[in-house]
Protein backbone atom coordinates (compact mmCIF):
# COMPACT_ATOMS: atom_id res chain seq x y z
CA UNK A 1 176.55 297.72 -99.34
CA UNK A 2 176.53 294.32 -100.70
CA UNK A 3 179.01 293.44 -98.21
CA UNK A 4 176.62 294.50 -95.52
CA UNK A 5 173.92 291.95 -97.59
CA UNK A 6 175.99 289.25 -97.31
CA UNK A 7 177.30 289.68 -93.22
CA UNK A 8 174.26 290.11 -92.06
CA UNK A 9 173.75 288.35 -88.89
CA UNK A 10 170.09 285.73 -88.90
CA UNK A 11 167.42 287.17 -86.93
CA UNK A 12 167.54 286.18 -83.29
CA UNK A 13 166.12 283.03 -82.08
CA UNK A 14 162.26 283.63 -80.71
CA UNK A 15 159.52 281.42 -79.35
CA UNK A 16 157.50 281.38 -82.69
CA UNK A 17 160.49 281.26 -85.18
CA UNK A 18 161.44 277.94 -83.07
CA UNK A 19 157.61 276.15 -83.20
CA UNK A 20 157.48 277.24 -87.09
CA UNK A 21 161.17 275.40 -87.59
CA UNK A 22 160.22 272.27 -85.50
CA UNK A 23 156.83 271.84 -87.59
CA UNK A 24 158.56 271.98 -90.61
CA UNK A 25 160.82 268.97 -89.63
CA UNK A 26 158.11 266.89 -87.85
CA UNK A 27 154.98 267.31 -89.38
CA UNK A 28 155.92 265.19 -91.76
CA UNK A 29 157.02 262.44 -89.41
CA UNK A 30 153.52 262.43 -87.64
CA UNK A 31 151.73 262.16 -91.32
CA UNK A 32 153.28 259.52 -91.91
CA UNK A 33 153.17 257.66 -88.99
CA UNK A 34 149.18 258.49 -88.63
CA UNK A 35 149.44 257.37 -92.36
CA UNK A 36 150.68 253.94 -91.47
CA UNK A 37 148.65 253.81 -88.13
CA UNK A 38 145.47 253.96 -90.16
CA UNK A 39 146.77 251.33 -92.65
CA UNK A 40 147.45 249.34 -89.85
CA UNK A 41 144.20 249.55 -88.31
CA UNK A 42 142.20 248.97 -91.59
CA UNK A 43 144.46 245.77 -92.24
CA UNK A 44 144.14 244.28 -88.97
CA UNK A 45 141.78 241.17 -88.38
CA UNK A 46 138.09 242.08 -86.85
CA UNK A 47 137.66 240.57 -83.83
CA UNK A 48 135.49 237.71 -83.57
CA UNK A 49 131.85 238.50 -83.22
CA UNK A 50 130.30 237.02 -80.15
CA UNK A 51 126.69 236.66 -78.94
CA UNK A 52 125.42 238.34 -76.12
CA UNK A 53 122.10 237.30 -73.83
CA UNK A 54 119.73 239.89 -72.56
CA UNK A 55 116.67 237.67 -71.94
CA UNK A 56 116.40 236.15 -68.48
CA UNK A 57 118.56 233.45 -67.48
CA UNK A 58 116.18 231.63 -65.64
CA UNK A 59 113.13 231.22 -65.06
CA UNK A 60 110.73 229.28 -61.97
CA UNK A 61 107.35 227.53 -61.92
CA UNK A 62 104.62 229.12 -59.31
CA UNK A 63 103.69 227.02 -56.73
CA UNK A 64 105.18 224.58 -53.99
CA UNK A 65 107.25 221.56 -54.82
CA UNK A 66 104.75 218.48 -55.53
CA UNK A 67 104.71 215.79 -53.08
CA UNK A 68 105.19 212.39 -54.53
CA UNK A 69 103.68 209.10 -53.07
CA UNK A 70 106.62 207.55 -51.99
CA UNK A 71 107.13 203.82 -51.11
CA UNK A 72 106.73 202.74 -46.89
CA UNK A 73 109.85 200.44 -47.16
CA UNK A 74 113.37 200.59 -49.28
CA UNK A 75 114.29 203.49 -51.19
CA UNK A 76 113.40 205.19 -53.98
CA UNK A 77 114.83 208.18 -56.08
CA UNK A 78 112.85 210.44 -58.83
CA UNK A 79 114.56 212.59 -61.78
CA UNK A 80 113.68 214.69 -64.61
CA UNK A 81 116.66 214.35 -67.68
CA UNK A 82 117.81 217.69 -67.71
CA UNK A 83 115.94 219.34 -64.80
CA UNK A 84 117.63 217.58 -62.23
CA UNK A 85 115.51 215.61 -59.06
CA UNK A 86 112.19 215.28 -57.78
CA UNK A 87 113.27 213.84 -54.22
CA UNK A 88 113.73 210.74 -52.58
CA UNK A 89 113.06 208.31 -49.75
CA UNK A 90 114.55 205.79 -47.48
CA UNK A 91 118.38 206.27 -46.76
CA UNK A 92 120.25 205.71 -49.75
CA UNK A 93 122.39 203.05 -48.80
CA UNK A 94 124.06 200.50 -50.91
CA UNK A 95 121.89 196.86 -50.91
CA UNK A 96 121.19 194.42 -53.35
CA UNK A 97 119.88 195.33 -56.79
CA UNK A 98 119.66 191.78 -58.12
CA UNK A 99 119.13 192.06 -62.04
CA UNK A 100 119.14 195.82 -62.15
CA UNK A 101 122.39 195.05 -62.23
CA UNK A 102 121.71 194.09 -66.10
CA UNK A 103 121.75 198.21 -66.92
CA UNK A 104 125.33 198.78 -66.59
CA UNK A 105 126.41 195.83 -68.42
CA UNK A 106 123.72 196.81 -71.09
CA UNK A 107 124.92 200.47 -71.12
CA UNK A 108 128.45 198.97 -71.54
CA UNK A 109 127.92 197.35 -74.53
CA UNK A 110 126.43 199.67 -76.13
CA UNK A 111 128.34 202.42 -75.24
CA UNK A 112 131.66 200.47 -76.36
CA UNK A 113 129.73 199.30 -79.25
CA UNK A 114 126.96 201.35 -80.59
CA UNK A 115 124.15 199.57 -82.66
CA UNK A 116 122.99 201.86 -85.76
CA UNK A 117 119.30 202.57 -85.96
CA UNK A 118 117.52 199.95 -87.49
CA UNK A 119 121.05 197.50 -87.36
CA UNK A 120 121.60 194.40 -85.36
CA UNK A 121 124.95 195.19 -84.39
CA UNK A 122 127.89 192.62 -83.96
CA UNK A 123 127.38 189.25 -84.19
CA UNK A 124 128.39 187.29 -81.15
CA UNK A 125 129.45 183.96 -80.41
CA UNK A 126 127.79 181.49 -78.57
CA UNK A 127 130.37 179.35 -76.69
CA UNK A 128 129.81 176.45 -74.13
CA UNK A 129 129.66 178.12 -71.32
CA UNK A 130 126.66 180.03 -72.11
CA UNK A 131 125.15 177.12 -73.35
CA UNK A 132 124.99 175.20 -70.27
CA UNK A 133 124.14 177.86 -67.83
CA UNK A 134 121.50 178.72 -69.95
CA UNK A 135 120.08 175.35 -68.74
CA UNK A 136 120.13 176.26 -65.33
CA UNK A 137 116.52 177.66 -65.93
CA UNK A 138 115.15 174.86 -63.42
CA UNK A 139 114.01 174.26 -60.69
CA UNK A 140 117.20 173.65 -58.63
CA UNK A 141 119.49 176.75 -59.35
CA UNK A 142 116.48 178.56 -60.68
CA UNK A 143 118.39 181.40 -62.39
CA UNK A 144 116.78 183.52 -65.54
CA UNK A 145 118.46 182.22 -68.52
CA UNK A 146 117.97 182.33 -72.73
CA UNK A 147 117.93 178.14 -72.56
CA UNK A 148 117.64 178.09 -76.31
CA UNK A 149 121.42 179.16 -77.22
CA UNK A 150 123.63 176.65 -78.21
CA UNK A 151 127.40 175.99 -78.73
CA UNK A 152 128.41 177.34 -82.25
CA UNK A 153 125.51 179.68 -82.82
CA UNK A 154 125.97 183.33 -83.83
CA UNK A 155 123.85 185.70 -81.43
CA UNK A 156 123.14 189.49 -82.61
CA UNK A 157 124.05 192.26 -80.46
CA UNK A 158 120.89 193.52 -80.34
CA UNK A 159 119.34 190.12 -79.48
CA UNK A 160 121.50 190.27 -76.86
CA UNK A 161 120.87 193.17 -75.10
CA UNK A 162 117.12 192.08 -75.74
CA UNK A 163 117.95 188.87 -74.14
CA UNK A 164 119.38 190.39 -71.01
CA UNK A 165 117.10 192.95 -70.74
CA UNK A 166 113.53 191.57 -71.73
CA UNK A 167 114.12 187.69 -69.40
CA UNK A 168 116.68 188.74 -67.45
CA UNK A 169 118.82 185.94 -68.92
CA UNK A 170 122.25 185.45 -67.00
CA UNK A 171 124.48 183.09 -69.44
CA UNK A 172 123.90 186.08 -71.75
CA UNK A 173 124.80 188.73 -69.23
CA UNK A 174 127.95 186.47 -68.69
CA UNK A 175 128.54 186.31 -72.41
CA UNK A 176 128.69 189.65 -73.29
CA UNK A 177 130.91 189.89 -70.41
CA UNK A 178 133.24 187.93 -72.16
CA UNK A 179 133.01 188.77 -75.25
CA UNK A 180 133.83 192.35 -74.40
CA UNK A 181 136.73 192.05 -72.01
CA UNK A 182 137.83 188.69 -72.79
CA UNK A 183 136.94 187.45 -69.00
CA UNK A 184 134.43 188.07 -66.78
CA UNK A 185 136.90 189.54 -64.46
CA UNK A 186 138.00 192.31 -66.44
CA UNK A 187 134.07 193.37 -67.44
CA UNK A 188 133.25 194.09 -63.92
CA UNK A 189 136.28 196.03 -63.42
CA UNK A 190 135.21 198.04 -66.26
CA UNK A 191 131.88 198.02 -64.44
CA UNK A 192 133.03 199.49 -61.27
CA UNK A 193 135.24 202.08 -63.27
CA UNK A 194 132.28 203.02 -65.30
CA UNK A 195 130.18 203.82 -62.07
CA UNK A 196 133.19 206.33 -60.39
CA UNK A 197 133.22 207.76 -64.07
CA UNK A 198 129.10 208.11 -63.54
CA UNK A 199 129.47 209.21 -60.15
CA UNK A 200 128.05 206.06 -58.54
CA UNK A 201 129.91 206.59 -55.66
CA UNK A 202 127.57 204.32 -53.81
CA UNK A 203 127.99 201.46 -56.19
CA UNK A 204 129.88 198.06 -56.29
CA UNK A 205 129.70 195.39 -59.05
CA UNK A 206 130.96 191.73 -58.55
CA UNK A 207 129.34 190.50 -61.19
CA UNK A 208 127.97 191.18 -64.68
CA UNK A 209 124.31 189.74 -64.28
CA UNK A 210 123.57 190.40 -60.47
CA UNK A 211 123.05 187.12 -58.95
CA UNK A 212 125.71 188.14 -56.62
CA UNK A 213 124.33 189.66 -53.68
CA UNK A 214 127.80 191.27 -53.06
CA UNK A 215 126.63 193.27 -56.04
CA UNK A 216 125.39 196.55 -54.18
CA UNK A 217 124.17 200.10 -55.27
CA UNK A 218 121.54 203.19 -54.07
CA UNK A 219 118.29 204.29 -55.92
CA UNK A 220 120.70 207.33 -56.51
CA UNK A 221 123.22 206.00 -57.95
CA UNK A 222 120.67 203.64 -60.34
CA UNK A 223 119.10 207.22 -61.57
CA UNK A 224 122.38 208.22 -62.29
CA UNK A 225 122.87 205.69 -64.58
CA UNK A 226 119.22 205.70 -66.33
CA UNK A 227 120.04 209.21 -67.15
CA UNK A 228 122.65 208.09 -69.65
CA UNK A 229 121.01 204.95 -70.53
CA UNK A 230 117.65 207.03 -71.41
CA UNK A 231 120.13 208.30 -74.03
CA UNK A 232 119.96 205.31 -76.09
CA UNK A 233 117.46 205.11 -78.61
CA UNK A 234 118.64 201.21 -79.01
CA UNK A 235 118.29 200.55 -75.30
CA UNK A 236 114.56 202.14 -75.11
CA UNK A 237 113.41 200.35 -78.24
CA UNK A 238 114.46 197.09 -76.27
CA UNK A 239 113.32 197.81 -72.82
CA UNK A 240 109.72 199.02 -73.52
CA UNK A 241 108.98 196.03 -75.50
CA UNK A 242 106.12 193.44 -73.34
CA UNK A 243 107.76 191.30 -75.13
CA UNK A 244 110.57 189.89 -77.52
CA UNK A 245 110.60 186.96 -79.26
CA UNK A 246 114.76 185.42 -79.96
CA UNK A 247 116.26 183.84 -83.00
CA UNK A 248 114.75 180.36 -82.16
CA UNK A 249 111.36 181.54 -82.49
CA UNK A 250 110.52 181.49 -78.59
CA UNK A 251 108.73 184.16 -77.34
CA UNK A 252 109.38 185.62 -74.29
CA UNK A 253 107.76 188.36 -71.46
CA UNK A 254 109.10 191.26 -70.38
CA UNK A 255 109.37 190.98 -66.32
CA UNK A 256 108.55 194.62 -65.88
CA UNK A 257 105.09 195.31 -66.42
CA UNK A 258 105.64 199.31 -66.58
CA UNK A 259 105.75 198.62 -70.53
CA UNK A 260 102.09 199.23 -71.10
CA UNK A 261 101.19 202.56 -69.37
CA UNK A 262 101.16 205.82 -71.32
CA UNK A 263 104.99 207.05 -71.57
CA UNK A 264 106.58 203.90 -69.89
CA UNK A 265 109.69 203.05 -71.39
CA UNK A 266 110.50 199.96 -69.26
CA UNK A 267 114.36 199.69 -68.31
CA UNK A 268 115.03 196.53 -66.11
CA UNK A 269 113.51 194.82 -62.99
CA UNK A 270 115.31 192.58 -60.43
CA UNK A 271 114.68 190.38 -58.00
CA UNK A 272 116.05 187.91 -55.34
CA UNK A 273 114.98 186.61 -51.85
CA UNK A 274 117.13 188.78 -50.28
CA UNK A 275 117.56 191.84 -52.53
CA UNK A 276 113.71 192.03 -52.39
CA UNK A 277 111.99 193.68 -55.36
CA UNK A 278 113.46 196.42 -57.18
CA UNK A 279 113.25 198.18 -60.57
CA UNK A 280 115.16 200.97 -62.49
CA UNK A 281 112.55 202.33 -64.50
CA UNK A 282 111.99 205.37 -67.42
CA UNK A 283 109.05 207.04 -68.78
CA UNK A 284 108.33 210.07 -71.13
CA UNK A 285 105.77 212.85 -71.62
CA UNK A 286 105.14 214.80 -74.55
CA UNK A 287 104.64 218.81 -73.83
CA UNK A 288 104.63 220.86 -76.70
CA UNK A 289 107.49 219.95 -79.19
CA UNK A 290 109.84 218.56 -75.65
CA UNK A 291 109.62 214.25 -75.38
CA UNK A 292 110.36 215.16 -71.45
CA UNK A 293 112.10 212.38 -69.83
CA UNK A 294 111.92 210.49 -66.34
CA UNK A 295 114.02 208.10 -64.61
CA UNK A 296 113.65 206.39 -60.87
CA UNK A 297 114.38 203.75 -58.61
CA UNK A 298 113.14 201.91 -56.61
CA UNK A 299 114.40 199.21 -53.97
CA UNK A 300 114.29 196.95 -51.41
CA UNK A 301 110.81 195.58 -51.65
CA UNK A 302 109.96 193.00 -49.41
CA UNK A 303 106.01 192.95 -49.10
CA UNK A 304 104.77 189.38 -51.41
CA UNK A 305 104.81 189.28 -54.21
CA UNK A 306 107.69 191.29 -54.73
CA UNK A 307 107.41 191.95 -58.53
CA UNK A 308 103.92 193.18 -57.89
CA UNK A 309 105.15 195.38 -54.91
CA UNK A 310 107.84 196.90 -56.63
CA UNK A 311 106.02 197.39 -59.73
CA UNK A 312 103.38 198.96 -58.18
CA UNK A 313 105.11 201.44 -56.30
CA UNK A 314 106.93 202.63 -59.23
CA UNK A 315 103.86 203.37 -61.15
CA UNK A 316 103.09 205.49 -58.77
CA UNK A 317 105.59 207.56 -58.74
CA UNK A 318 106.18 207.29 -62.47
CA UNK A 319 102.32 208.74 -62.96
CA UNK A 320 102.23 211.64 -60.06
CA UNK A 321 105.38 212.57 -62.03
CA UNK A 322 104.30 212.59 -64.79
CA UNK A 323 101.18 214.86 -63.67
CA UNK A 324 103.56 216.92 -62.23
CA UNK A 325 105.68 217.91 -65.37
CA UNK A 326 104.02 221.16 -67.07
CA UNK A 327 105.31 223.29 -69.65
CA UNK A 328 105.44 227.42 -69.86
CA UNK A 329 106.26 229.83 -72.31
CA UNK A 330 109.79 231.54 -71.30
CA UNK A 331 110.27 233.59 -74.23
CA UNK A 332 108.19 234.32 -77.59
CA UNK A 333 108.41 234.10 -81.17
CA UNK A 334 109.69 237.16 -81.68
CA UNK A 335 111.42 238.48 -78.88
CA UNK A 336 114.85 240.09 -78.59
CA UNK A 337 117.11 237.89 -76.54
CA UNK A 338 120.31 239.12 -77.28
CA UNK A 339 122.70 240.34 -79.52
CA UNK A 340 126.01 240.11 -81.94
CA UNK A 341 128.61 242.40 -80.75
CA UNK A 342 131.18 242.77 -83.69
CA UNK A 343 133.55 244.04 -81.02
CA UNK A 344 133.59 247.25 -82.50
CA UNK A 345 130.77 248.93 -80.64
CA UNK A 346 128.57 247.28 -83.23
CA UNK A 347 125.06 245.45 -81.63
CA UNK A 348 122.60 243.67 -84.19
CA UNK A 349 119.66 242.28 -81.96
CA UNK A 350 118.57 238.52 -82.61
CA UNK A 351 115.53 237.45 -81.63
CA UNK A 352 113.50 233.68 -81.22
CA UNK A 353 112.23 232.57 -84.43
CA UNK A 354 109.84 230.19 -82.18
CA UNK A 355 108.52 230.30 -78.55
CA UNK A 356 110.52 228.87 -76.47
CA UNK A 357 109.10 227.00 -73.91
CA UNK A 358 110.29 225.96 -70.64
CA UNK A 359 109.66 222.03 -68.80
CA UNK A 360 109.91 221.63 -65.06
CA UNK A 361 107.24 221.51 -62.37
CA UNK A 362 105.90 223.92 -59.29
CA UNK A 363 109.46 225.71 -57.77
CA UNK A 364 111.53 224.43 -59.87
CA UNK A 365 114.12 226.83 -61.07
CA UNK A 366 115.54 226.07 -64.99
CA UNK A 367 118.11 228.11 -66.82
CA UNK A 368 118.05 229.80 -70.06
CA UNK A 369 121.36 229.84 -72.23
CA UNK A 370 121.95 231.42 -75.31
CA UNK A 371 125.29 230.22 -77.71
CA UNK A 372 126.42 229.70 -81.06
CA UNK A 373 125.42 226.47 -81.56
CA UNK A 374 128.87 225.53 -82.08
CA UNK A 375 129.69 227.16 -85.37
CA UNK A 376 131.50 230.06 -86.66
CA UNK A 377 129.55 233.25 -86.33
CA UNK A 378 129.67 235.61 -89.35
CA UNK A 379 130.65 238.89 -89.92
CA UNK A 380 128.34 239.62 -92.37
CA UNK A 381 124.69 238.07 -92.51
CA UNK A 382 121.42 239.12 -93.56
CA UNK A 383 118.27 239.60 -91.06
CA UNK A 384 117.00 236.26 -90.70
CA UNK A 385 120.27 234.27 -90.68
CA UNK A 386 120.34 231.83 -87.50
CA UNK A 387 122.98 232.58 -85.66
CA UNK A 388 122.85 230.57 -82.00
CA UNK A 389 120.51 228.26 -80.15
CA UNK A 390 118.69 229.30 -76.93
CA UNK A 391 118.03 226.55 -74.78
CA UNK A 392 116.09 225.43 -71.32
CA UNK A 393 117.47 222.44 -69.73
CA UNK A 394 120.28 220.04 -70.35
CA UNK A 395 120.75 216.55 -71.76
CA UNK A 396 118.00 214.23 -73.63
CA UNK A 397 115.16 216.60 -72.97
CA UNK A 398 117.25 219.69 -73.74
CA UNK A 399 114.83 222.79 -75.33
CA UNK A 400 116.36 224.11 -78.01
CA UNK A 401 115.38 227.05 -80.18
CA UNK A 402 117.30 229.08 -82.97
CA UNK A 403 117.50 232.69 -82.64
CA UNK A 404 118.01 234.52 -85.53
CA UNK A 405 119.25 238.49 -86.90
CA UNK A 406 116.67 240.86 -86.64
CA UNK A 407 118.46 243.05 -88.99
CA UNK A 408 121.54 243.11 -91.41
CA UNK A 409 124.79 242.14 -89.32
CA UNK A 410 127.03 244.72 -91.29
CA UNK A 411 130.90 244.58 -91.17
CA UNK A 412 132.20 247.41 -88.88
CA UNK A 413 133.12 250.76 -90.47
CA UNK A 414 135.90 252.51 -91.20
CA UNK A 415 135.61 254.55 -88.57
CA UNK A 416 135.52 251.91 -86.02
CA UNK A 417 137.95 250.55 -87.21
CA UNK A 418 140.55 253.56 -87.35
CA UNK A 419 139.31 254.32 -83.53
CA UNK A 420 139.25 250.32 -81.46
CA UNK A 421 141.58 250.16 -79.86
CA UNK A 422 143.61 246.86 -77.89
């Protein structure tokens, strides 16, 4: 009997016996691997959260596009920093700008050396040459000159830029020329490369103070530039000045008279015989919380007196632009715009934490943006935490608003976690 124990043959192979054995051997392979699997997924980094808009992403004034009182001769050219342009007139082909010319050497300078609020800048010296052209202030080569420089003196930056920009003076132009670049030469290269950087594709400089008539540009390509110049405080604080008085004591007028109207912020007039009368000029108007900016240009002026001509056809168009700007409310104080996805599946709404209001004028179309305002965005924050800027516009007159959490941003559960997947 014990023998037939012992020999007994194993039950035969079936169906079930055969699932039950291969459990046995892998179950415990798959609880382990779903054991490290989870691990896995709990250790792994959380993606970076990332703001998403869901307010409008534009928005357009009622009405038709305002008609501005454009000059009868020349050409002239109207923007709106950050809104882009009003129109123009006249064909924009290069001609004279006389002194206007002044603006890119002042942007220059200060772009290559910046002037701290409430600084004079570099000190510069005063060498011969810029002495004795600044005598040619008579009557026989009648040029605009600072004739109280001399030889050995020490000249602040921000004198000169007043200097150049206030009398038009062209030993100073000339100076700063040289004191930049070493020559004169090598500044109005940097001129000309300076204008293909800005665009100017219309544009040619020969020489750093535009007594040259070879020295050529369009009302265009003038606004092109005020829209980076309006982006120096320095250069504004000059330009809208009636008047500046320099380092000898001797006062002197500002040749554009568009320094006393409401908003004017001056920039630089210039004039010649055969250039005409022309002016690159900038203004401002407050709406709401927004200090909206303006630049245009206008040239080619011919009517007597020039100065007067040009002058007052840019007031014109400086005030029926102005009229025209007009603010509205885009979004409220308030209002979801958007929201954090913890790329998860997680959404935590933010919303304005002030009305945000829009600049333009009748048809003009702005966009609305929402980002993170170029810093890291959290994984965990409490309601109220700014987390991005909405803005309207671009550039000087750029709206900006924070938006901010509605609710808790919470870090994404476990069981998001254990199920993203990528």
């Amino acid at each position: 009997m014990l023998a037939d124990l012992t020999n007994n043959p194993p039950p035969p192979p079936s169906p079930l016996r055969t699932a039950v054995r291969r459990v046995k051997i892998y179950a415990p392979l798959v609880v382990l691997l779903a054991v490290i699997l989870a691990v896995v997924q709990l250790v792994r980094p959380l993606p970076e959260p990332k703001l998403v808009m869901t307010a409008k992403s534009s928005y357009t004034f009622e009405g038709a596009m305002p008609q501005l009182p454009w000059p009868t001769e020349g050409q002239a050219y109207m923007a709106a920093a950050g809104l882009g342009t009003l129109g123009q007139s006249g064909e924009q082909k290069p001609v004279p700008i006389a002194s206007v010319t002044k603006s890119m050497t002042a942007y220059i300078i200060l772009r290559d050396h910046p002037i701290k609020k409430g600084e004079q800048g570099a000190m510069i010296d005063v060498d011969k040459t810029a002495e004795t052209e600044g005598k040619k202030n008579n009557s026989t080569d009648n040029e605009s000159t600072l004739d109280t420089v001399k030889e050995g003196d020490k000249i602040s930056e921000y004198d000169a830029i007043a200097a150049l920009m206030i009398p038009s003076a062209n030993n100073i132009a000339r100076l700063l020329a040289r004191w930049d670049s070493g020559s004169q030469e090598a500044f109005v290269k940097k001129m000309n490369d300076t204008a293909k950087e800005l665009g100017m594709t219309n544009t040619t400089y020969t020489d750093p103070s535009g007594l040259d008539a070879t020295t050529v540009s369009t009302a265009e390509d003038q606004v092109k530039l005020g829209l980076k110049l309006v982006e120096i405080e320095t250069l504004l604080d000059i330009t809208k000045k009636p008047n500046w008085v320099d380092p000898s004591g001797k006062s002197w007028r500002n040749w554009n008279g568009l320094t006393g109207p409401s908003g004017a912020l001056g920039i630089k007039t210039g004039t010649t015989t055969k250039a005409g009368g022309n002016l690159l000029f900038a203004a401002q108007k407050k709406i709401g919380n927004t200090n909206q900016l303006i630049v245009g240009a206008v040239l080619g002026q011919h009517k007597p007196s020039i100065i007067d001509t040009v002058l007052a056809a840019s007031k014109q168009l400086m005030t029926a632009t102005q009229k025209a700007l007009d603010g509205a409310i885009v979004v409220k104080k308030g209002q979801v715009v958007g929201y954090v996805d913890d790329g998860l599946g997680g959404r935590t709404p933010v919303v304005a934490t002030a009305d945000v209001q829009a600049i333009g004028w009748a048809s003009l179309k702005v966009d609305v943006k929402l980002a993170d305002g170029g810093g890291t965005m959290p994984q965990t924050a409490k309601a109220g935490t700014e987390v991005g800027l909405l803005t309207v516009g671009e550039g000087a007159s750029q709206v900006k608003v924070p938006v901010a959490l509605q609710s808790d941003l919470a870090s994404p559960g476990i069981g998001s976690k254990l199920t993203r997947i990528g």
